[in-house]
Protein backbone atom coordinates (compact mmCIF):
# COMPACT_ATOMS: atom_id res chain seq x y z
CA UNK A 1 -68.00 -87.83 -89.56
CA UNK A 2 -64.84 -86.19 -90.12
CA UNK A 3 -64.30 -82.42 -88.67
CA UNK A 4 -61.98 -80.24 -90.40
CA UNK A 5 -60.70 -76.37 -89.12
CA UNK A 6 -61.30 -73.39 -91.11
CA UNK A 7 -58.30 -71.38 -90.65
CA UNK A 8 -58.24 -67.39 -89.92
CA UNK A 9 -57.03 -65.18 -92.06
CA UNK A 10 -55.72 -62.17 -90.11
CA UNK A 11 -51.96 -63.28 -89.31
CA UNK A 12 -50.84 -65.66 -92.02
CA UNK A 13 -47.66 -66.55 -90.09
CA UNK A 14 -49.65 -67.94 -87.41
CA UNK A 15 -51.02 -70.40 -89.21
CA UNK A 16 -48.42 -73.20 -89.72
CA UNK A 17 -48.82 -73.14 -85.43
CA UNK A 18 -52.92 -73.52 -87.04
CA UNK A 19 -52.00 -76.28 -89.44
CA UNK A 20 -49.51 -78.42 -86.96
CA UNK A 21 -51.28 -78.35 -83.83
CA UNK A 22 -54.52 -80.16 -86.47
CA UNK A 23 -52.05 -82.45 -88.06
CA UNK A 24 -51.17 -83.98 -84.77
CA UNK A 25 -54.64 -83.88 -83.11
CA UNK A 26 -58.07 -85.52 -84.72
CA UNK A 27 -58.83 -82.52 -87.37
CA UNK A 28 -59.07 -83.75 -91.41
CA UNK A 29 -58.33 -80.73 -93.40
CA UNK A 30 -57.22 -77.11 -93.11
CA UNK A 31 -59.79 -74.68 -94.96
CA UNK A 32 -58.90 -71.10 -96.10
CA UNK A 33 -61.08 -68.43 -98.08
CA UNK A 34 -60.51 -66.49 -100.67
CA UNK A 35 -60.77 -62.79 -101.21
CA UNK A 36 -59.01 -60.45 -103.78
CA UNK A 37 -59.11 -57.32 -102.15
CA UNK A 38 -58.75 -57.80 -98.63
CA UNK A 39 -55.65 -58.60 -96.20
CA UNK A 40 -56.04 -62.39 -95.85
CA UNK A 41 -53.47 -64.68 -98.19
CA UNK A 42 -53.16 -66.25 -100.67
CA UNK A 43 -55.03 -69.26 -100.40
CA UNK A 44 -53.25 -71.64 -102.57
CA UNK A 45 -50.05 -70.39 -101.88
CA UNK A 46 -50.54 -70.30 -97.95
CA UNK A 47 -52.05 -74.03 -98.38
CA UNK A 48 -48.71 -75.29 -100.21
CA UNK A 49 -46.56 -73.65 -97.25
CA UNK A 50 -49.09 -75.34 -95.15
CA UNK A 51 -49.13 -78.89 -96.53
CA UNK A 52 -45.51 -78.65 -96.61
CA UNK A 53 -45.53 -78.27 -92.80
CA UNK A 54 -47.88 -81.34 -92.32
CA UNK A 55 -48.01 -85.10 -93.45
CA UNK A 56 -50.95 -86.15 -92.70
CA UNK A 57 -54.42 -83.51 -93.06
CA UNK A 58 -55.81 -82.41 -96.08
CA UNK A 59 -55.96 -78.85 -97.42
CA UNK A 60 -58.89 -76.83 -99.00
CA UNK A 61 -59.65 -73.72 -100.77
CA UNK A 62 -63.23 -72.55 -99.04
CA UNK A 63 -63.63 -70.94 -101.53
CA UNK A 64 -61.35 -70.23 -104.31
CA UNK A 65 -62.99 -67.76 -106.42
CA UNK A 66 -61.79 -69.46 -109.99
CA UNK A 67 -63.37 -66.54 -111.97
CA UNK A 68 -60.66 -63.88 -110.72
CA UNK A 69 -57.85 -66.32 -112.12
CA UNK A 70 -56.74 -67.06 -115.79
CA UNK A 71 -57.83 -70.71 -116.33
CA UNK A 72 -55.29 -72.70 -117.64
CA UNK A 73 -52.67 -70.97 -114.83
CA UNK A 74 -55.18 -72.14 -111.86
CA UNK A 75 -55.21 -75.78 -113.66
CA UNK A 76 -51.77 -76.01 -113.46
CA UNK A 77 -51.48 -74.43 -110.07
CA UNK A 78 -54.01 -76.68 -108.49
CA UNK A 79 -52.42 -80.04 -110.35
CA UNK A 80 -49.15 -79.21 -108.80
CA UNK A 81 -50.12 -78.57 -105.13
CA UNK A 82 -52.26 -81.77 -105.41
CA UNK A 83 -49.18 -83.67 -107.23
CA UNK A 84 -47.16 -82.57 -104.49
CA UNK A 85 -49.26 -83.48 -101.62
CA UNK A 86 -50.00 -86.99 -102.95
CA UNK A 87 -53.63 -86.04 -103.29
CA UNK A 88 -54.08 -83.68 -99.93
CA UNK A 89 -55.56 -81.15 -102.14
CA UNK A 90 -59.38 -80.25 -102.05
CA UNK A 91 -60.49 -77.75 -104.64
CA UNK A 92 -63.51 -75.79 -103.27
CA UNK A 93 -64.54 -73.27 -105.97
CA UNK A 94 -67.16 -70.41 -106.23
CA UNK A 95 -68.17 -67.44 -107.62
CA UNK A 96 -67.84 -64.57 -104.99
CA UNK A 97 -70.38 -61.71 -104.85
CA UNK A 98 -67.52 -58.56 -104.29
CA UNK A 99 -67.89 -56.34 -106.75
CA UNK A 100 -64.22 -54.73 -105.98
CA UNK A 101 -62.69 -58.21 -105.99
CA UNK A 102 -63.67 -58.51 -109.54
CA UNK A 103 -63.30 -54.97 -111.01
CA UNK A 104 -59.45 -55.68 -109.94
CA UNK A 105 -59.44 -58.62 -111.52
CA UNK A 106 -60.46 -57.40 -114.86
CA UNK A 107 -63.78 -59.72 -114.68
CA UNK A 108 -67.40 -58.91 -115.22
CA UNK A 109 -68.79 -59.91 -112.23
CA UNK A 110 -72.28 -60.14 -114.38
CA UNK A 111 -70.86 -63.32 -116.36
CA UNK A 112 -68.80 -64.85 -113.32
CA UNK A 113 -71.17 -67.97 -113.37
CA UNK A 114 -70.44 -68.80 -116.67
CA UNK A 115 -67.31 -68.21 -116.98
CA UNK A 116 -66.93 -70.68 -114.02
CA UNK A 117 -68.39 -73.12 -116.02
CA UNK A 118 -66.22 -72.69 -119.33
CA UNK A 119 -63.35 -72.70 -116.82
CA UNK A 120 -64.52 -76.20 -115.10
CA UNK A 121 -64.55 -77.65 -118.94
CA UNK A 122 -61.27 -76.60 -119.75
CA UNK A 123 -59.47 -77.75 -116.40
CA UNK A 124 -61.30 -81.02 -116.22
CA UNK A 125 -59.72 -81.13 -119.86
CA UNK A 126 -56.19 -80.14 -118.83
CA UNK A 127 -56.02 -82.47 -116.02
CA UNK A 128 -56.92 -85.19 -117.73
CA UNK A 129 -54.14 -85.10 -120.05
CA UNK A 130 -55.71 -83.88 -123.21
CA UNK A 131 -53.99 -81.00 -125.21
CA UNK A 132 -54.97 -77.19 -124.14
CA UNK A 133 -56.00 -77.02 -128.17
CA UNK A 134 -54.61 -77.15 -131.57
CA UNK A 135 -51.76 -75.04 -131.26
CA UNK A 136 -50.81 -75.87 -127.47
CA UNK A 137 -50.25 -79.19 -126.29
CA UNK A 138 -51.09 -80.58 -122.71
CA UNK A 139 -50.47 -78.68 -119.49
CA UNK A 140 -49.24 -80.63 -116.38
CA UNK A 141 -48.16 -82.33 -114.29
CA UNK A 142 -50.60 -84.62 -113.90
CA UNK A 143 -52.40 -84.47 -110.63
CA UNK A 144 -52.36 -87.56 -108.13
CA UNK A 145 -56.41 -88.04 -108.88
CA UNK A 146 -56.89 -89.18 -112.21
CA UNK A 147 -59.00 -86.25 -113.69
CA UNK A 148 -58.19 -83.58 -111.29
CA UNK A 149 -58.38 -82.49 -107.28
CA UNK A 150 -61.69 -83.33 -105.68
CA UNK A 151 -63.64 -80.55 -106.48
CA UNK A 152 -66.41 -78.89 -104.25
CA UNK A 153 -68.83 -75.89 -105.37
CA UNK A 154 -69.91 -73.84 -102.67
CA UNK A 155 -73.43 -71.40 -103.66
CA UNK A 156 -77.20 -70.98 -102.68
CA UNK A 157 -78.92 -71.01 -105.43
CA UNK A 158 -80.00 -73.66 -107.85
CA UNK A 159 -77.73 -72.90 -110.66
CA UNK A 160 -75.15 -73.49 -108.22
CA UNK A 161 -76.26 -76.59 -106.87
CA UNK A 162 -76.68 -78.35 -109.92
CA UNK A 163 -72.86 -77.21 -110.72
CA UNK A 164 -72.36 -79.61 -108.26
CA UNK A 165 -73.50 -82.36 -110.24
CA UNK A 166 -72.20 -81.44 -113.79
CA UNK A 167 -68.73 -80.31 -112.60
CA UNK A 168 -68.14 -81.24 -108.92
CA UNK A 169 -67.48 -83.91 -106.34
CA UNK A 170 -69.55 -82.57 -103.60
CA UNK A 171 -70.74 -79.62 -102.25
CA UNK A 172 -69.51 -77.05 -99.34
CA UNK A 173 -72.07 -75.82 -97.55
CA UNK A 174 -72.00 -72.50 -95.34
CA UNK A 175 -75.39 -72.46 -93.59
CA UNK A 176 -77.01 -73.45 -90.30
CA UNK A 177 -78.37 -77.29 -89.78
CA UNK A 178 -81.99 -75.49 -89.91
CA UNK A 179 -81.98 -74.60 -93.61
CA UNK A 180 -78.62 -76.68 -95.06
CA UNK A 181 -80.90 -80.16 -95.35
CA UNK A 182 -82.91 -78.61 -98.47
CA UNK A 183 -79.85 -77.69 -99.93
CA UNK A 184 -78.75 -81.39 -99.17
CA UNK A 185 -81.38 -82.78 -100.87
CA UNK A 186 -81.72 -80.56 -104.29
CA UNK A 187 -78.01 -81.10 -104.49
CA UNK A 188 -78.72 -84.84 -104.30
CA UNK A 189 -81.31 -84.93 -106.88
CA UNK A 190 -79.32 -82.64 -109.06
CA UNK A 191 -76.81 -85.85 -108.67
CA UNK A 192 -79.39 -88.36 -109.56
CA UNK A 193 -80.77 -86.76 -112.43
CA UNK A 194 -77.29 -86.23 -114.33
CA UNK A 195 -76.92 -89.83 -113.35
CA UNK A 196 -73.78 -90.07 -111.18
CA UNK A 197 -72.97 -92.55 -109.63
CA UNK A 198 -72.79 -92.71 -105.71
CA UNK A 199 -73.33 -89.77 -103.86
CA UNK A 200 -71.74 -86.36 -104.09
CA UNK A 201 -70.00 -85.42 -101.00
CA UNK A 202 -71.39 -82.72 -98.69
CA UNK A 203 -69.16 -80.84 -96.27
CA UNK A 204 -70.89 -78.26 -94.45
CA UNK A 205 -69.06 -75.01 -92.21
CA UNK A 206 -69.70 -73.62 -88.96
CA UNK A 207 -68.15 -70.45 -87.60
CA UNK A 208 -66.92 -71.21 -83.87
CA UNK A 209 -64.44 -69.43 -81.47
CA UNK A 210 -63.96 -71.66 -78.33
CA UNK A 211 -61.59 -69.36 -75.44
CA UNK A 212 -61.74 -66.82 -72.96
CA UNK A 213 -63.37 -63.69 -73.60
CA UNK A 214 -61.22 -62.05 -75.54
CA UNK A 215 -60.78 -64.97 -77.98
CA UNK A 216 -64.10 -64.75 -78.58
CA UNK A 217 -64.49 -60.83 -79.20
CA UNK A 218 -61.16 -61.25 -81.80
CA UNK A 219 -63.72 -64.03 -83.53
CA UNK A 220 -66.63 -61.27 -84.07
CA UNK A 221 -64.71 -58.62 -84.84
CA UNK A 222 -63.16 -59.99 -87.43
CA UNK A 223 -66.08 -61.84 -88.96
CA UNK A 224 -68.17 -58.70 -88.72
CA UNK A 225 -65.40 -56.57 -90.58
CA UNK A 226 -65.48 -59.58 -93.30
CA UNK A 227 -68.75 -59.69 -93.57
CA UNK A 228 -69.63 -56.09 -93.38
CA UNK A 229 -70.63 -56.01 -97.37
CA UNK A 230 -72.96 -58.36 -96.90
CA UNK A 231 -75.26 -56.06 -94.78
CA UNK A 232 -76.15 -59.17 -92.90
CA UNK A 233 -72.64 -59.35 -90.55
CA UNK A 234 -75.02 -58.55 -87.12
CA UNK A 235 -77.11 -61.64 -87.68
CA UNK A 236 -73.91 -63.61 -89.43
CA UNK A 237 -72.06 -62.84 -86.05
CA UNK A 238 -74.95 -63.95 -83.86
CA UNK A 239 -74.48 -67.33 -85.09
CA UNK A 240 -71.27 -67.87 -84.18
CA UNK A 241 -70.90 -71.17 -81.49
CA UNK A 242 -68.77 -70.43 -78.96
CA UNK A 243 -69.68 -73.22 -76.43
CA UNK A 244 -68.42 -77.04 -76.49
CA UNK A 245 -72.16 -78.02 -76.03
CA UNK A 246 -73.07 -75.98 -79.18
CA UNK A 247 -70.24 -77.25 -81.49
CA UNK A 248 -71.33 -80.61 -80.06
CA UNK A 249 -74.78 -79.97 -81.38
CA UNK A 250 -73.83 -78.69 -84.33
CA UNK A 251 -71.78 -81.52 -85.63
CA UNK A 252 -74.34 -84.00 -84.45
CA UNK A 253 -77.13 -82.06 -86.47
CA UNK A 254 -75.33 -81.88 -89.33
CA UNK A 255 -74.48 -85.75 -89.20
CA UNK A 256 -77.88 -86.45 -88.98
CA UNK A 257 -78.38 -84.58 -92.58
CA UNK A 258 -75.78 -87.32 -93.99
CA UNK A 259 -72.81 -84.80 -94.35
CA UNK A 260 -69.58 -86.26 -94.42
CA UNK A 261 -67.25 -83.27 -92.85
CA UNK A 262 -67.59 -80.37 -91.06
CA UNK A 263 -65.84 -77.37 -91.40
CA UNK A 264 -65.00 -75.58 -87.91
CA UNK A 265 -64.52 -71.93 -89.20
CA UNK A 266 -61.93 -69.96 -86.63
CA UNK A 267 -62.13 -66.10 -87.17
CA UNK A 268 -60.17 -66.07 -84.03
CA UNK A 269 -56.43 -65.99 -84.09
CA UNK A 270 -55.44 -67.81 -80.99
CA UNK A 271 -54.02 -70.98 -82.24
CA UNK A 272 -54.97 -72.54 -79.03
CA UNK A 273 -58.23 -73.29 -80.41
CA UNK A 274 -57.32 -75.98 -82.54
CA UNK A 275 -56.58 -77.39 -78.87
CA UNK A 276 -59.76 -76.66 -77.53
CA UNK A 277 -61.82 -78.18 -80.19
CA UNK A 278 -59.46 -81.20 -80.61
CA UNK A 279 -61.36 -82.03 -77.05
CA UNK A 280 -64.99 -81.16 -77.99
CA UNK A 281 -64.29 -83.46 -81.15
């Protein structure tokens, strides 16, 4: 089981202290979510800063939503930084829910699933060398992984599951042990039933805060104010582990569902968490 940290998003100079403290201790990746309009960064630009500070842990978009970006850009964006990081990169993609995030943009959030799909079609195209179309020729550099970054699709509902198998490597999962194993298994059969082959991988996020007091208060406060649009922040916040014996539990329940990472999400921004967990881990 490897066990990744989901970085916070509230001082992004603080977080190359985040992203060396995992490299040196037992961590896998560095995760970091996307929003449009809100005061967290960039995600793909704050991972390449991020990667460049580190050898040796991975770095994921948790997740990027692809339908605020012009395609062919984000396929040549995501081919560098995973060019550059000899394969570091993991591409976690989704379609948000923010209806400000996508007014901005200049996208109808009532086609967003869709035009995720198109835009899977055309970047699986791009990176694997092909020519954009019949007036533009191919788009690089070519990314370490023949055919692309490993891709993840994060989501809830069926459509998005079975993205997982058409388009995807795996799936990222951001719900509790208690209900994530039936979204395990439909993503499995989705997998089975396009007939790939092995199994897709399935990385599933926590949100923790490990720390005195106040560490922990920073953590809800800013997961509540993130989460405020959903109308469900209370119970979202209530969930939060904040004990080594519950992060414990919670990566032991989750390897018992077969996952093969686990996202500790830090809302926090003491970087001295990275310490604390390194020990629970």
């Amino acid at each position: 089981m490897n066990v990744g940290i989901g970085l916070p998003i509230g001082d992004p100079v603080t977080l190359l202290d985040w992203a060396r403290r995992a490299d040196a201790g037992p961590f896998s990746t560095l995760g970091l979510l996307d929003r449009l309009v809100y005061h967290n960064p960039e995600p793909l630009i704050a991972l390449a800063v991020l990667a460049g500070a580190t050898s040796r842990v991975r770095v994921q978009t948790e997740v990027l939503l692809a339908p605020l970006r012009e395609t062919a850009l984000l396929a040549k964006q995501a081919a560098t930084l995973d060019r550059m990081t000899g394969g570091r990169l993991t591409l976690g993609l989704g379609i948000g829910g923010r209806q400000d995030d996508h007014q901005v943009a200049g996208v109808d959030i009532r086609t967003r699933g869709r035009r995720l799909d198109k835009q899977m079609a055309v970047m699986r195209r791009i990176w694997s060398g092909e020519s954009y179309g019949q007036d533009a020729g191919p788009i690089g550099p070519a990314p370490a992984r023949s055919g692309g970054p490993a891709v993840l699709f994060g989501g809830f509902q069926p459509v998005a599951l079975e993205r997982v198998a058409r388009w995807g490597d795996g799936f990222l999962a951001a719900a509790a042990p208690s209900w994530a194993g039936g979204l395990f298994d439909t993503v499995r059969t989705f997998w089975q039933q396009y007939g790939r082959d092995g199994q897709p991988r399935i990385v599933a996020q926590v949100n923790v805060a490990l720390g005195p007091q106040e560490v922990i208060d920073d953590a809800r406060a800013n997961m509540h104010a993130y989460y405020t649009f959903t109308g469900m922040a209370d119970r979202m916040v209530a969930g939060m582990l904040t004990t080594p014996a519950e992060v414990r539990a919670a990566i032991a329940a989750f390897a018992d569902l077969g996952a093969d990472e686990v996202m500790l999400y830090c809302h926090g921004l003491d970087p001295a968490q990275v310490d604390r967990l390194a020990e629970v881990v």
